[in-house]
N, C-alpha and C. Protein backbone atom coordinates (compact mmCIF):
# COMPACT_ATOMS: atom_id res chain seq x y z
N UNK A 1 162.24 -14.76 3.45
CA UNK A 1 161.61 -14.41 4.70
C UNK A 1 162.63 -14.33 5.82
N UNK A 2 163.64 -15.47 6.26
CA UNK A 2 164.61 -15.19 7.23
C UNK A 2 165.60 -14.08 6.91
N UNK A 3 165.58 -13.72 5.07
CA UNK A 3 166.54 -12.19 5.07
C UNK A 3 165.94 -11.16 5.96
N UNK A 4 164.71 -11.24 5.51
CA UNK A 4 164.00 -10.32 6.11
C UNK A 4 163.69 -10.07 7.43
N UNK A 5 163.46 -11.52 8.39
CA UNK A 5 163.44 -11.17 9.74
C UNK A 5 165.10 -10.79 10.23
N UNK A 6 165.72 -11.21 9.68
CA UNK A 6 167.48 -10.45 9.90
C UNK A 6 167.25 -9.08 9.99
N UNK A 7 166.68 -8.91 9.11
CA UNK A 7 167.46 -6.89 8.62
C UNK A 7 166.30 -6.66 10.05
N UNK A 8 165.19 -7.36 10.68
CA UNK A 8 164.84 -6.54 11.72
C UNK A 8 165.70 -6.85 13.06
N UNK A 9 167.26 -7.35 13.25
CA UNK A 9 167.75 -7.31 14.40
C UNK A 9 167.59 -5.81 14.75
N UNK A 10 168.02 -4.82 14.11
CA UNK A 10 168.25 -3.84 14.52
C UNK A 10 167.08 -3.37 15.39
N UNK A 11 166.17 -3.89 15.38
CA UNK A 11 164.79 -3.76 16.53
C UNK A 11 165.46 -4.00 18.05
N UNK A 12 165.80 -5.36 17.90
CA UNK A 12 166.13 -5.79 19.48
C UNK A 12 167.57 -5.30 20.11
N UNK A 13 167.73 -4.00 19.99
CA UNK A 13 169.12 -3.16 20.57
C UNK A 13 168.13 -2.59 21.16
N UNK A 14 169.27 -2.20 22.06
CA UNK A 14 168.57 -0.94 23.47
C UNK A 14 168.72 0.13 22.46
N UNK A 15 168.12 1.19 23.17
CA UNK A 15 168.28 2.70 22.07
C UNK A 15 167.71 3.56 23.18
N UNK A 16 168.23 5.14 23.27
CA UNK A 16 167.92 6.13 24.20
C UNK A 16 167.13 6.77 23.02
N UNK A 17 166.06 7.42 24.31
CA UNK A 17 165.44 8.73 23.37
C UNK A 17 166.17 9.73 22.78
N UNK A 18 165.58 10.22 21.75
CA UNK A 18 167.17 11.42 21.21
C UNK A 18 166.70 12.67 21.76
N UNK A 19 167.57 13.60 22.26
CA UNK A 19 166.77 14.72 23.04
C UNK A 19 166.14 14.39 24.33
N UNK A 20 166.15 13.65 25.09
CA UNK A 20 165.25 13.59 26.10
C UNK A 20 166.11 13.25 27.50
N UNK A 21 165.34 13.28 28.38
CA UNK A 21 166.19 12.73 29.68
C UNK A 21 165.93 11.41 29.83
N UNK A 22 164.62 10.87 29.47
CA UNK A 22 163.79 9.85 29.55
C UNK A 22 164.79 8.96 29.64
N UNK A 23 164.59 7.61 30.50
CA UNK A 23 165.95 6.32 30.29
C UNK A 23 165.83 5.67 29.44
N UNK A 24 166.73 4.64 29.34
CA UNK A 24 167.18 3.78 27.95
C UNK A 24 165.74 3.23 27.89
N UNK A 25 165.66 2.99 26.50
CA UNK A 25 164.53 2.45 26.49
C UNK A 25 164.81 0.29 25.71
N UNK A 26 164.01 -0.40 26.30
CA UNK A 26 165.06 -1.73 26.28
C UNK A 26 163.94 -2.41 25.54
N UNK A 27 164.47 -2.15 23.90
CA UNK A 27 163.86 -2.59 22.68
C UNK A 27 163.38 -4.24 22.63
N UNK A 28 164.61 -4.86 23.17
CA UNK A 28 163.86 -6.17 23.44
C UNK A 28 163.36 -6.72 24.28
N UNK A 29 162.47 -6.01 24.43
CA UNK A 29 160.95 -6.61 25.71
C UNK A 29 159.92 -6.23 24.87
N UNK A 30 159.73 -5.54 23.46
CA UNK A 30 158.87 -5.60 22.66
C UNK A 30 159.24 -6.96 21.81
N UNK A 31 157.42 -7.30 21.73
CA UNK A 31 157.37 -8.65 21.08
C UNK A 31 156.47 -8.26 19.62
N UNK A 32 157.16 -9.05 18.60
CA UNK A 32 156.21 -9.07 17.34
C UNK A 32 155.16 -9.77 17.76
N UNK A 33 153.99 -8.49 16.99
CA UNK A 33 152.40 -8.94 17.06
C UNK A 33 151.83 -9.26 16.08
N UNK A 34 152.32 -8.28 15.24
CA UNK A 34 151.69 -8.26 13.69
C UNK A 34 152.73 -8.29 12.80
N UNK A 35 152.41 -8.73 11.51
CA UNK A 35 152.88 -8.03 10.24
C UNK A 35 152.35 -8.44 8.85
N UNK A 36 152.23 -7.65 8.29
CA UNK A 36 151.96 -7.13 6.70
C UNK A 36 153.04 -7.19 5.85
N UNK A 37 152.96 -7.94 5.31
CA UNK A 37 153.98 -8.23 4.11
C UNK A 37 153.64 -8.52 2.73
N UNK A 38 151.84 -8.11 2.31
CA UNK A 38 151.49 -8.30 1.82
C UNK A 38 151.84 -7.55 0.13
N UNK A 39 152.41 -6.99 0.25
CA UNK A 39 153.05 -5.78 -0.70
C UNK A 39 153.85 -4.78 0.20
N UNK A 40 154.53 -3.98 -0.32
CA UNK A 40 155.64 -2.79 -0.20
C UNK A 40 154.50 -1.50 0.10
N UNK A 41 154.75 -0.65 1.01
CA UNK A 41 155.17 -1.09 2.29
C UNK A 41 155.30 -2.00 2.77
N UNK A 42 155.89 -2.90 3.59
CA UNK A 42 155.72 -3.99 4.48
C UNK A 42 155.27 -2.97 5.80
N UNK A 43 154.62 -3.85 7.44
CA UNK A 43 154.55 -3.61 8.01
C UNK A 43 154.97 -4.60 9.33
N UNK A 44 155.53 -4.26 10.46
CA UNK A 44 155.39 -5.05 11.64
C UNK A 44 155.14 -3.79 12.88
N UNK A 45 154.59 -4.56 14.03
CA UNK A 45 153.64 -4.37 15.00
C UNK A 45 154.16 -5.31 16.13
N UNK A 46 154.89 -4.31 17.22
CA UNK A 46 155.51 -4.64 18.01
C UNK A 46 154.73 -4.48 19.39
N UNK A 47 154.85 -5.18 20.76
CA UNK A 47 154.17 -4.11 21.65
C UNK A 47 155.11 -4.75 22.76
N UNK A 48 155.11 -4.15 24.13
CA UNK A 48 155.41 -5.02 24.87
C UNK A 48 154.52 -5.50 26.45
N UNK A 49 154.92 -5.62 27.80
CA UNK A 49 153.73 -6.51 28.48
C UNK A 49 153.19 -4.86 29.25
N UNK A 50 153.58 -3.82 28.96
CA UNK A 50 153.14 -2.83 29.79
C UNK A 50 151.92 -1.65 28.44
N UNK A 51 151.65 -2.24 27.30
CA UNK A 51 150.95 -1.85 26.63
C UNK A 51 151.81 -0.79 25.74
N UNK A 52 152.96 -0.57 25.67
CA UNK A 52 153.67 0.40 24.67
C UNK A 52 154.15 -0.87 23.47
N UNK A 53 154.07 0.32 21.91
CA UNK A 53 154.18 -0.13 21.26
C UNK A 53 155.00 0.48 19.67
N UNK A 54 155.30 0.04 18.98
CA UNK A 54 155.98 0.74 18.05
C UNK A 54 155.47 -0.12 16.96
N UNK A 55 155.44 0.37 15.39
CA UNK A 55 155.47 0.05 13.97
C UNK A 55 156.22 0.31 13.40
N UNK A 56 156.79 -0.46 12.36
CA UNK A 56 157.99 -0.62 11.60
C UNK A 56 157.38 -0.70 10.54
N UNK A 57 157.86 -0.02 9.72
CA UNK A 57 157.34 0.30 8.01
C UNK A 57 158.59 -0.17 6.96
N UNK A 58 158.26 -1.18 6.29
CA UNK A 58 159.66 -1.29 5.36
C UNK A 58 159.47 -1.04 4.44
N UNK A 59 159.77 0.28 3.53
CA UNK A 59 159.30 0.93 2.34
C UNK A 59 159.78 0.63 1.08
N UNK A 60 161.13 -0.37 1.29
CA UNK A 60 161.99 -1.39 0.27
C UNK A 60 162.80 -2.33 1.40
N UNK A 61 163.10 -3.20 0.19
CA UNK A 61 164.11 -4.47 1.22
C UNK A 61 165.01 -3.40 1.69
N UNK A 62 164.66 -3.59 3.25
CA UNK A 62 165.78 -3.39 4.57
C UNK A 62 165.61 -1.97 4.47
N UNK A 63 164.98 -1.17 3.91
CA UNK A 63 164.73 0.32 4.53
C UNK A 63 163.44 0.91 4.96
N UNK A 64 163.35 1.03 6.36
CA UNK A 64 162.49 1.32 7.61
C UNK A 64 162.82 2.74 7.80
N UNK A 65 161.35 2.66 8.68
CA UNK A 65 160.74 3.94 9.19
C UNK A 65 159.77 3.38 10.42
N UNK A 66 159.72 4.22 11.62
CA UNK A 66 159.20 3.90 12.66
C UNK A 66 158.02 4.73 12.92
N UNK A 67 157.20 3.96 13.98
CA UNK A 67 156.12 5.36 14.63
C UNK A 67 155.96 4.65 16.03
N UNK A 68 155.52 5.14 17.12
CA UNK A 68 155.45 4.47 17.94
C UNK A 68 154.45 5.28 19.57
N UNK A 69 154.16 4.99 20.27
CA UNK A 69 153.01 5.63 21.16
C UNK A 69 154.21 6.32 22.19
N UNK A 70 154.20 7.52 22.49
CA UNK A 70 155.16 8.50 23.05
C UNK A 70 154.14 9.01 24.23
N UNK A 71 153.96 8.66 25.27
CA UNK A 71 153.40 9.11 26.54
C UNK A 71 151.83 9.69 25.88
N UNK A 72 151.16 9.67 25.22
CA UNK A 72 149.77 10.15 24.50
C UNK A 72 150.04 10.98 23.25
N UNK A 73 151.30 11.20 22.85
CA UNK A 73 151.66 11.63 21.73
C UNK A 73 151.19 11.36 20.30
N UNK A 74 151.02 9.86 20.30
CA UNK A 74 150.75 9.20 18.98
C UNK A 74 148.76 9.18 18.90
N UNK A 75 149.07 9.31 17.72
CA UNK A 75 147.53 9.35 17.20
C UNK A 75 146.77 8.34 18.06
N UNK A 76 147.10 7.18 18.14
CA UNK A 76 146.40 6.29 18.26
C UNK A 76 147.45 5.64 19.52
N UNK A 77 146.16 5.52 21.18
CA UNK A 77 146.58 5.61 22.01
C UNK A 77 146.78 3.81 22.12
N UNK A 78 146.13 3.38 21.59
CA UNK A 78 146.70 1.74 21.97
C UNK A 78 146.85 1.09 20.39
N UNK A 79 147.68 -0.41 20.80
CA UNK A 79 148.13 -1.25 19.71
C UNK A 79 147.07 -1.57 18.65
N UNK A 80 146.06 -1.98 19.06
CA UNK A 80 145.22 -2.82 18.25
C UNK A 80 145.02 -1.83 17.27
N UNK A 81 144.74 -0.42 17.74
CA UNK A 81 143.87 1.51 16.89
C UNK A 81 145.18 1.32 16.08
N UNK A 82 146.26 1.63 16.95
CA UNK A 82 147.63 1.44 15.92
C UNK A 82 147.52 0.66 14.58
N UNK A 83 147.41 -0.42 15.04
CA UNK A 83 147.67 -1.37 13.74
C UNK A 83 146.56 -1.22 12.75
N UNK A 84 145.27 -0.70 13.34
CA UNK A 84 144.45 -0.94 11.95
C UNK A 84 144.89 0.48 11.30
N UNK A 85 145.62 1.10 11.58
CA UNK A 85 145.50 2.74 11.40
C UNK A 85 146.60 2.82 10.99
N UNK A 86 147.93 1.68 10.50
CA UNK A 86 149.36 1.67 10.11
C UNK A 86 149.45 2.31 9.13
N UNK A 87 148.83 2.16 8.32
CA UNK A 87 149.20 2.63 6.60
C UNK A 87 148.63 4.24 6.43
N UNK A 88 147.97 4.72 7.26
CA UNK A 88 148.03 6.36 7.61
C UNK A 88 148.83 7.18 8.27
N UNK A 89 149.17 6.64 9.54
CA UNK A 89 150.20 7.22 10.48
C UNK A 89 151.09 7.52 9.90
N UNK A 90 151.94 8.22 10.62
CA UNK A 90 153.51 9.15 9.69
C UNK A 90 154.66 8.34 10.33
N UNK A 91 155.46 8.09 9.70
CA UNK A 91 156.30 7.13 9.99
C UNK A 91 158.01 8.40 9.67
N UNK A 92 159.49 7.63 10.67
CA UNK A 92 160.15 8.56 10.79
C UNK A 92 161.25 7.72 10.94
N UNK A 93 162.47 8.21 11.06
CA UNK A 93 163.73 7.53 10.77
C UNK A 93 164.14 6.75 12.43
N UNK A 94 164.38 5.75 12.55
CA UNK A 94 164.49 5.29 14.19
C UNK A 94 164.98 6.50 15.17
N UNK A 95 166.77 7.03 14.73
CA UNK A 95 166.87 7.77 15.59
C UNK A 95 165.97 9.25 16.32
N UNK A 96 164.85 9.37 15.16
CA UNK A 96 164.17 10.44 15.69
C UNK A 96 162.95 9.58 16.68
N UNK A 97 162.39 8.37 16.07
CA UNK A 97 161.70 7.53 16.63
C UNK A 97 161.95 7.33 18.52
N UNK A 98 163.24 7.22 18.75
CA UNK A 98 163.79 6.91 19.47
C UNK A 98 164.58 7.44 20.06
C-alpha cells in the first residue's frame, strides 16, 4: 500500500495545461477523496476546496491515466457524478490531462 501511495507523488507537482494559456495549475491543493483498489483498475478521486476535481486510473502497478472536470468539459460536472461514473469515463495520459 505505501508502494503504491509513492508512485502517486507524481500527483502533487504543479503541471501547466498543454496547449493552453490557462495558468499553472497547483496539483497540490487537490486532496484525496476516494479510492478503489478493489481490483485492477485501481481508482483515486481527488478534488480540491473550489470544487475541481480529477481521477486517477491505475490500469497496472504504477501505470495511470487521468480524467478530470475542464471548465464544463467533462461528462460529469461535479465530484461525487464523477466518482460514481469512474469506471465509464475515458481516461488519458496526464500530459494531455493537463
Amino acid at each position: 500500500m505505501e508502494e503504491e501511495r509513492a508512485l502517486l507523488e507524481p500527483h502533487v507537482k504543479r503541471a501547466r495545461f498543454v496547449g493552453s494559456l490557462e495558468p499553472i495549475v497547483h496539483i497540490d491543493i487537490y486532496q484525496l477523496q476516494d479510492s478503489d483498489e478493489a481490483v485492477y483498475p485501481h481508482y483515486y478521486g481527488y478534488q480540491n476546496e473550489e470544487g475541481d476535481w480529477y481521477i486517477a486510473q491505475e490500469l497496472s502497478f504504477g501505470v495511470f491515466r487521468y480524467t478530470r472536470l475542464v471548465q464544463g468539459k467533462a461528462k460529469q460536472a461535479t465530484y461525487a457524478a464523477a466518482w460514481a461514473s469512474r469506471t465509464t469515463m475515458s481516461y488519458v495520459y496526464w500530459e494531455t490531462t493537463f
